[in-house]
N, C-alpha and C. Protein backbone atom coordinates (compact mmCIF):
# COMPACT_ATOMS: atom_id res chain seq x y z
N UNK A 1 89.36 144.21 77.88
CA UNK A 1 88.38 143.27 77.40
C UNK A 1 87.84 142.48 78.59
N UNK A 2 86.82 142.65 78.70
CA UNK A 2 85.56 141.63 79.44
C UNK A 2 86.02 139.75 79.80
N UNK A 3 86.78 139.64 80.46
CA UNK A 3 86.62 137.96 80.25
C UNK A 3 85.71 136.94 81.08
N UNK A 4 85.02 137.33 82.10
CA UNK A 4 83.31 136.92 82.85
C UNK A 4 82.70 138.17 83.05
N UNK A 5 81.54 137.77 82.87
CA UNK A 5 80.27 138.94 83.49
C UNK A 5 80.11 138.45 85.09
N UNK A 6 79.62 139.74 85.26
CA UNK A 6 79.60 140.22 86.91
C UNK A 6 78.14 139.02 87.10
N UNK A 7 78.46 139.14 88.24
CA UNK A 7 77.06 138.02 88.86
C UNK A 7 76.09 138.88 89.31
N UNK A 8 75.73 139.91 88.39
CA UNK A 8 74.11 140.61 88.37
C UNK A 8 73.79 140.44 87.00
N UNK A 9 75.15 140.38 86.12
CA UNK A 9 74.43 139.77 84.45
C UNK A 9 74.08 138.56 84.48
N UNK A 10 74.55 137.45 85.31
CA UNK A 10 74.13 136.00 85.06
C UNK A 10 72.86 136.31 85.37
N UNK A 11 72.54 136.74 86.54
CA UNK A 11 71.13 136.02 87.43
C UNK A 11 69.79 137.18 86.42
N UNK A 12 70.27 138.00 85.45
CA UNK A 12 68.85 138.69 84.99
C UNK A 12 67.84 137.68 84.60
N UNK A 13 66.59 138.06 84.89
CA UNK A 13 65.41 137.47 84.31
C UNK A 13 65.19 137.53 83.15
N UNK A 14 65.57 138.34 82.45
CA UNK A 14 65.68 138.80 81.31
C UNK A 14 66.28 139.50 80.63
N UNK A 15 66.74 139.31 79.08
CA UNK A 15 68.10 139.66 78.97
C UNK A 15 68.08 138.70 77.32
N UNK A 16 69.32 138.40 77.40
CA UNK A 16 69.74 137.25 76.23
C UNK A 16 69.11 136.18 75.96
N UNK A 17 68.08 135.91 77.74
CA UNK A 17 67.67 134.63 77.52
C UNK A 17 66.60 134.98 76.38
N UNK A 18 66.05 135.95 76.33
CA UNK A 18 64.98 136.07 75.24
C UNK A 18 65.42 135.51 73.83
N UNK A 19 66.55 134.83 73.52
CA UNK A 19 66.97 134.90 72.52
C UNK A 19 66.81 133.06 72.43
N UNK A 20 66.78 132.63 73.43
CA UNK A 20 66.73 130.77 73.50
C UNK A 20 65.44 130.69 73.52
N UNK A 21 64.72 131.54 73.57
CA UNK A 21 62.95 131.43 73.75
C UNK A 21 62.31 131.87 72.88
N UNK A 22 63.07 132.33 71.31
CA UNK A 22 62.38 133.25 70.03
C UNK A 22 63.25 132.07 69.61
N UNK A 23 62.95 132.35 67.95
CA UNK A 23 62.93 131.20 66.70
C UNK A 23 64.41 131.98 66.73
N UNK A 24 64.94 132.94 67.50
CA UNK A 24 66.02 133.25 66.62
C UNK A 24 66.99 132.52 66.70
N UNK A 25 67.00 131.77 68.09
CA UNK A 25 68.03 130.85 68.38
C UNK A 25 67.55 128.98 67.66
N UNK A 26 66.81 129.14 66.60
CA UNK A 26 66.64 127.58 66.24
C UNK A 26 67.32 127.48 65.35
N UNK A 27 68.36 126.28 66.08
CA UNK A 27 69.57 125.73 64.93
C UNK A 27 69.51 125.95 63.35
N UNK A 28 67.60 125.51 63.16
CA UNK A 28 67.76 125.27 61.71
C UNK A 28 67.30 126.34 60.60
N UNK A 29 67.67 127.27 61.75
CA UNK A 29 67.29 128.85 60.61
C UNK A 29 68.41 129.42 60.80
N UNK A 30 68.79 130.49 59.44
CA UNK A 30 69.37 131.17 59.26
C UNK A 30 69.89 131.72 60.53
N UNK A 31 71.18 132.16 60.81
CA UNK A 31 72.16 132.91 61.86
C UNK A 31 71.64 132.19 63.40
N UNK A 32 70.41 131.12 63.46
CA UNK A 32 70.29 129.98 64.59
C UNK A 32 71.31 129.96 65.22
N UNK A 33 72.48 129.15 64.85
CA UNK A 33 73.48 128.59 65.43
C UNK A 33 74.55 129.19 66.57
N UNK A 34 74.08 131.03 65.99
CA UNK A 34 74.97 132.22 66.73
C UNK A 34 74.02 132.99 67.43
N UNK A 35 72.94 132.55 67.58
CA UNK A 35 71.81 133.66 68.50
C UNK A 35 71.38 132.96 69.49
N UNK A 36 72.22 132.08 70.27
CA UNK A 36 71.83 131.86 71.19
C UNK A 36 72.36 132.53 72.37
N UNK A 37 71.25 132.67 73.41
CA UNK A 37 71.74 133.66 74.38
C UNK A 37 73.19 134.02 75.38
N UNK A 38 73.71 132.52 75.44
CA UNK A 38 75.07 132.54 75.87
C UNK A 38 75.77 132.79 74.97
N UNK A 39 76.07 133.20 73.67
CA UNK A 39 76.81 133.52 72.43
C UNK A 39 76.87 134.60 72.56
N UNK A 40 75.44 135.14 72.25
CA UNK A 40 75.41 136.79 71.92
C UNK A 40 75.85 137.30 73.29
N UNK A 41 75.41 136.66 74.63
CA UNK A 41 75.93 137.78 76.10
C UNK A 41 77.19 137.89 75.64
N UNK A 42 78.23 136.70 75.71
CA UNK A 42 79.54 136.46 76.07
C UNK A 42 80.41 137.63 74.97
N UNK A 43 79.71 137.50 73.63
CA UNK A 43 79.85 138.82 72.72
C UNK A 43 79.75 140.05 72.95
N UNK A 44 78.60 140.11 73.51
CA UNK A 44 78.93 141.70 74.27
C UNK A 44 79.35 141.85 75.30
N UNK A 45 79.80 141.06 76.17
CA UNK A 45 80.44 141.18 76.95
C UNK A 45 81.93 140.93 76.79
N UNK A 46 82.50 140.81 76.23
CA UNK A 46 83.91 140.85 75.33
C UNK A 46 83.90 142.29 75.02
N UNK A 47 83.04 142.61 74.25
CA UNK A 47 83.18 144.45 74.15
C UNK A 47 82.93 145.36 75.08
N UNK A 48 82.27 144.78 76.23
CA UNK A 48 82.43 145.46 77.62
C UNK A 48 80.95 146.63 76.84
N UNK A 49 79.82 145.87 76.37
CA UNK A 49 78.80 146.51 76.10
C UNK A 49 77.13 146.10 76.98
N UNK A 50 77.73 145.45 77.86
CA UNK A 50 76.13 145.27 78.74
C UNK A 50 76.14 146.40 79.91
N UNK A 51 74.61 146.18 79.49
CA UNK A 51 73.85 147.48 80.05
C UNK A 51 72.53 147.60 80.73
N UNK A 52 72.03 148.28 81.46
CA UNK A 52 70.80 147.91 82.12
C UNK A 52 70.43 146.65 83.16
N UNK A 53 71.55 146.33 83.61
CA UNK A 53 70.99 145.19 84.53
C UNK A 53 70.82 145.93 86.09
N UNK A 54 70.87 147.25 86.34
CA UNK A 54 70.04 147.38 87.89
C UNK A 54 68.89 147.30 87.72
N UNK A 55 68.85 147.62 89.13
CA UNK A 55 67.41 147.06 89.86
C UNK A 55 66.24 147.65 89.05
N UNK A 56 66.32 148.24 88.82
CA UNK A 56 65.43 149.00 88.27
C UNK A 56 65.17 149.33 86.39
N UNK A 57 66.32 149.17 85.81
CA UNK A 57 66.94 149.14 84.56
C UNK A 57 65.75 147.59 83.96
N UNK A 58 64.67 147.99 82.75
CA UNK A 58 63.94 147.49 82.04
C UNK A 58 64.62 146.96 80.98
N UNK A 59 65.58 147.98 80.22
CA UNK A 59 65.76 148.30 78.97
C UNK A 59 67.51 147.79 79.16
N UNK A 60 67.38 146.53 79.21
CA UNK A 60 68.59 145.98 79.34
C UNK A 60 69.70 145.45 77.71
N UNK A 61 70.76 145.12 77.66
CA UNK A 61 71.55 144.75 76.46
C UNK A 61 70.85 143.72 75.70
N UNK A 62 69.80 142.60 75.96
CA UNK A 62 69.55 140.92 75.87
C UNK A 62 68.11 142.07 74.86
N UNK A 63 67.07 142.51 75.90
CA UNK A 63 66.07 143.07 75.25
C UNK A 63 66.04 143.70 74.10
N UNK A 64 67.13 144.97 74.59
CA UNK A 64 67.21 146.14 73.26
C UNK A 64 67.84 145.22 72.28
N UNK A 65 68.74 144.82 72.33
CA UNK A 65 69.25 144.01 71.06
C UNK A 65 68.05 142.85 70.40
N UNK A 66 67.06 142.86 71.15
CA UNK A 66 66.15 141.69 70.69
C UNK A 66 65.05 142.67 69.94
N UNK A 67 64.48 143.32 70.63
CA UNK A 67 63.98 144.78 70.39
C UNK A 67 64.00 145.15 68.93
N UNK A 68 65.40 145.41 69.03
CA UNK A 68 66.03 145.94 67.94
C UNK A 68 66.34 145.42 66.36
N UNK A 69 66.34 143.94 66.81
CA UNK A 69 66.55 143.05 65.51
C UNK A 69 65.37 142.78 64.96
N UNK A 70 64.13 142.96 65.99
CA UNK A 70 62.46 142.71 65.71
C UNK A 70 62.24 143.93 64.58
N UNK A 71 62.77 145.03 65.20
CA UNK A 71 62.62 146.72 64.33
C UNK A 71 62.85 146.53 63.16
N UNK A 72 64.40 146.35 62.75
CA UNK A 72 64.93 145.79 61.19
C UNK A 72 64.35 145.01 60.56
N UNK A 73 63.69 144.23 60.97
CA UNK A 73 63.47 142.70 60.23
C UNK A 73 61.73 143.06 59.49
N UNK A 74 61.26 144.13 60.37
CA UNK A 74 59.70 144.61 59.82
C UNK A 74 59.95 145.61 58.91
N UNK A 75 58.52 145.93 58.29
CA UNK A 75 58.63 146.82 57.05
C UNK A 75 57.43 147.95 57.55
N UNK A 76 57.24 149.29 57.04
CA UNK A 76 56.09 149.74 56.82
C UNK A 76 56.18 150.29 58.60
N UNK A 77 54.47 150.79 58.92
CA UNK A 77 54.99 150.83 60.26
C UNK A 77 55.30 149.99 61.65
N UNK A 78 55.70 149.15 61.18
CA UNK A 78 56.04 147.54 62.01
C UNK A 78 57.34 148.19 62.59
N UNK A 79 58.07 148.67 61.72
CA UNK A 79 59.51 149.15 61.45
C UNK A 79 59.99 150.20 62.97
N UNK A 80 58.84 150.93 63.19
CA UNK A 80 59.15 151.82 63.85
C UNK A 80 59.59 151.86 65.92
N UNK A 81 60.05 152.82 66.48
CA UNK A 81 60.28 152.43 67.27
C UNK A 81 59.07 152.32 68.44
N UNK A 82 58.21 152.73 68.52
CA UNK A 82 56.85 152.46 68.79
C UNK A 82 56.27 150.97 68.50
N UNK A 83 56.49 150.54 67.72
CA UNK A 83 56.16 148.91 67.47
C UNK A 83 56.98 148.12 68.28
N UNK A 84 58.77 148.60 68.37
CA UNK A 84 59.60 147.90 68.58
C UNK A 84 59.33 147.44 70.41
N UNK A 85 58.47 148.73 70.78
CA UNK A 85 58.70 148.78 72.85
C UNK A 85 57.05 148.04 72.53
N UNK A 86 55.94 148.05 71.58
CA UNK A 86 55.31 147.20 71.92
C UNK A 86 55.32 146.18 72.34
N UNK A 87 56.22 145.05 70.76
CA UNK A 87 56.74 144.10 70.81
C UNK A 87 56.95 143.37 72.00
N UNK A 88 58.17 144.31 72.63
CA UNK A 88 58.86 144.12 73.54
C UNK A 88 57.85 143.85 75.10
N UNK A 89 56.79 144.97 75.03
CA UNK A 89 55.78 144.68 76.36
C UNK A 89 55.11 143.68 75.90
N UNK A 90 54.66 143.67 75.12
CA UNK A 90 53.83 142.09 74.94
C UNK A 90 54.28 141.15 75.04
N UNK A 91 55.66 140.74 75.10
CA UNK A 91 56.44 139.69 75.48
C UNK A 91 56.70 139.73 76.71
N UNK A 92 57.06 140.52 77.13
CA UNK A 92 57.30 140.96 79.22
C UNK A 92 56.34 140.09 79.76
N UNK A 93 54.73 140.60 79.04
CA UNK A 93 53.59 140.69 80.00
C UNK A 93 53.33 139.00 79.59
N UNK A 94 53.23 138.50 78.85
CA UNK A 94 53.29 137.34 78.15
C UNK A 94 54.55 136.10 79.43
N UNK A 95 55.36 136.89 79.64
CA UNK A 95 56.37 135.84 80.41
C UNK A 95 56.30 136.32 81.55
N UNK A 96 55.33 137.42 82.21
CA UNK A 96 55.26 137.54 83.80
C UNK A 96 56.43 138.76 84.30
N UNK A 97 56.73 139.35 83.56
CA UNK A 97 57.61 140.09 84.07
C UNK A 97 56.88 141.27 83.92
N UNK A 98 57.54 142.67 84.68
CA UNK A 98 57.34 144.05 84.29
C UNK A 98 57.66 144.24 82.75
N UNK A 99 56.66 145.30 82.28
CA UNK A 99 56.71 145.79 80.54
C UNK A 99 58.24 146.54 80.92
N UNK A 100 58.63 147.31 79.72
CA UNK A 100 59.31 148.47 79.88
C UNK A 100 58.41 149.73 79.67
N UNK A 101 59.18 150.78 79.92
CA UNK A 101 57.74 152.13 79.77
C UNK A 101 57.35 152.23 78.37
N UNK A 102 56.25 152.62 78.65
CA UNK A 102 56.12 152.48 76.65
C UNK A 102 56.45 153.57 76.02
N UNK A 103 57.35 154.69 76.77
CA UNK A 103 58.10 155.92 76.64
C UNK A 103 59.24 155.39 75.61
N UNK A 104 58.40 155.08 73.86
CA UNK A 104 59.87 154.83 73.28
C UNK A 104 61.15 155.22 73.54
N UNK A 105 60.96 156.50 73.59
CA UNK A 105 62.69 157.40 73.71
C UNK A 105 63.37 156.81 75.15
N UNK A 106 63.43 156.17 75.39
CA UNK A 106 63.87 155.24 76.22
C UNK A 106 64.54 154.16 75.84
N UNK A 107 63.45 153.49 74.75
CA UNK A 107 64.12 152.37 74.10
C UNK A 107 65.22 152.85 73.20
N UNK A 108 64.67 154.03 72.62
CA UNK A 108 65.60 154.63 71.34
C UNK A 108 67.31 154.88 72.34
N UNK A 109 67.53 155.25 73.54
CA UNK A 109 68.70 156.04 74.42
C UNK A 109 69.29 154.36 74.44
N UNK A 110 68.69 153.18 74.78
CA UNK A 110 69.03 152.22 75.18
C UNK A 110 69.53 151.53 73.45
N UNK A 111 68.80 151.61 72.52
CA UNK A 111 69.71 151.03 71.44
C UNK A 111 70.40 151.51 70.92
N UNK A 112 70.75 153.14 71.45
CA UNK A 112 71.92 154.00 70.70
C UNK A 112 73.13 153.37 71.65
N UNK A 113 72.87 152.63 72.77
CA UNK A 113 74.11 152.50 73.47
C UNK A 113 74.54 150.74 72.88
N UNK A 114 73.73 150.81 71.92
CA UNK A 114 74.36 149.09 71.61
C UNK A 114 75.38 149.70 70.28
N UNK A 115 75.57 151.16 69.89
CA UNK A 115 77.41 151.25 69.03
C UNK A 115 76.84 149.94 68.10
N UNK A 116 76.91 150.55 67.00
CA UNK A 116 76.70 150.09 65.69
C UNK A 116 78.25 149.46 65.15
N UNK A 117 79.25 150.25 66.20
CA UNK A 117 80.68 150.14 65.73
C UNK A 117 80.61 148.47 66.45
N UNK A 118 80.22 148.50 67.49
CA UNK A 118 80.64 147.04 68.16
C UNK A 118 79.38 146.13 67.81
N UNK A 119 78.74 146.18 67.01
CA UNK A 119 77.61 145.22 66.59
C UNK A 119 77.17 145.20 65.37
């Protein structure tokens, strides 16, 4: 078991923090209180499930899991994984960072590694 993350997970630009900067982390909504970004890292990192933080690595644990909860939560074709890496670039480009590729199957390899068993 994981008991600190390595000091290339602290310093990402992006990551979990996406999660203190969406409504998902506001106290006064539903599951608020547990989506904040130091919660959810320290959680997967207890399961020894972060991923994507090289240099080069877009499609990191903080994103896909953000990504991913955006996917579920839509209906119709909102739902799909094509919406989900939109989402996701429009927020990148929106906060100054690089998109991810808009090569869903990318995103899809990166949320099969978030194990449904550990989340």
């Amino acid at each position: 078991m994981v008991t600190s993350l390595s000091q290339s997970a602290k310093n990402v630009s992006i990551g979990f923090s996406v999660f203190d900067q969406l409504s998902y982390s506001d106290g006064s909504l539903p599951f608020g209180n547990v989506l904040s970004a130091d919660h959810v890292r320290e959680m997967f990192a207890d399961i020894d499930v972060l991923f994507g933080y090289g240099e080069n690595d877009l499609w990191n644990t903080g994103l896909t899991l953000w990504s991913f909860i955006g996917q579920i939560l839509q209906d119709g074709k909102q739902c799909s994984c094509n919406a989900a890496v939109t989402n996701a670039t429009r927020y990148m480009l929106e906060h100054g960072m690089p998109p991810p590729s808009p090569d869903s199957g990318e995103y899809c390899r990166a949320r099969h590694k978030l194990n449904a068993e550990n989340t």
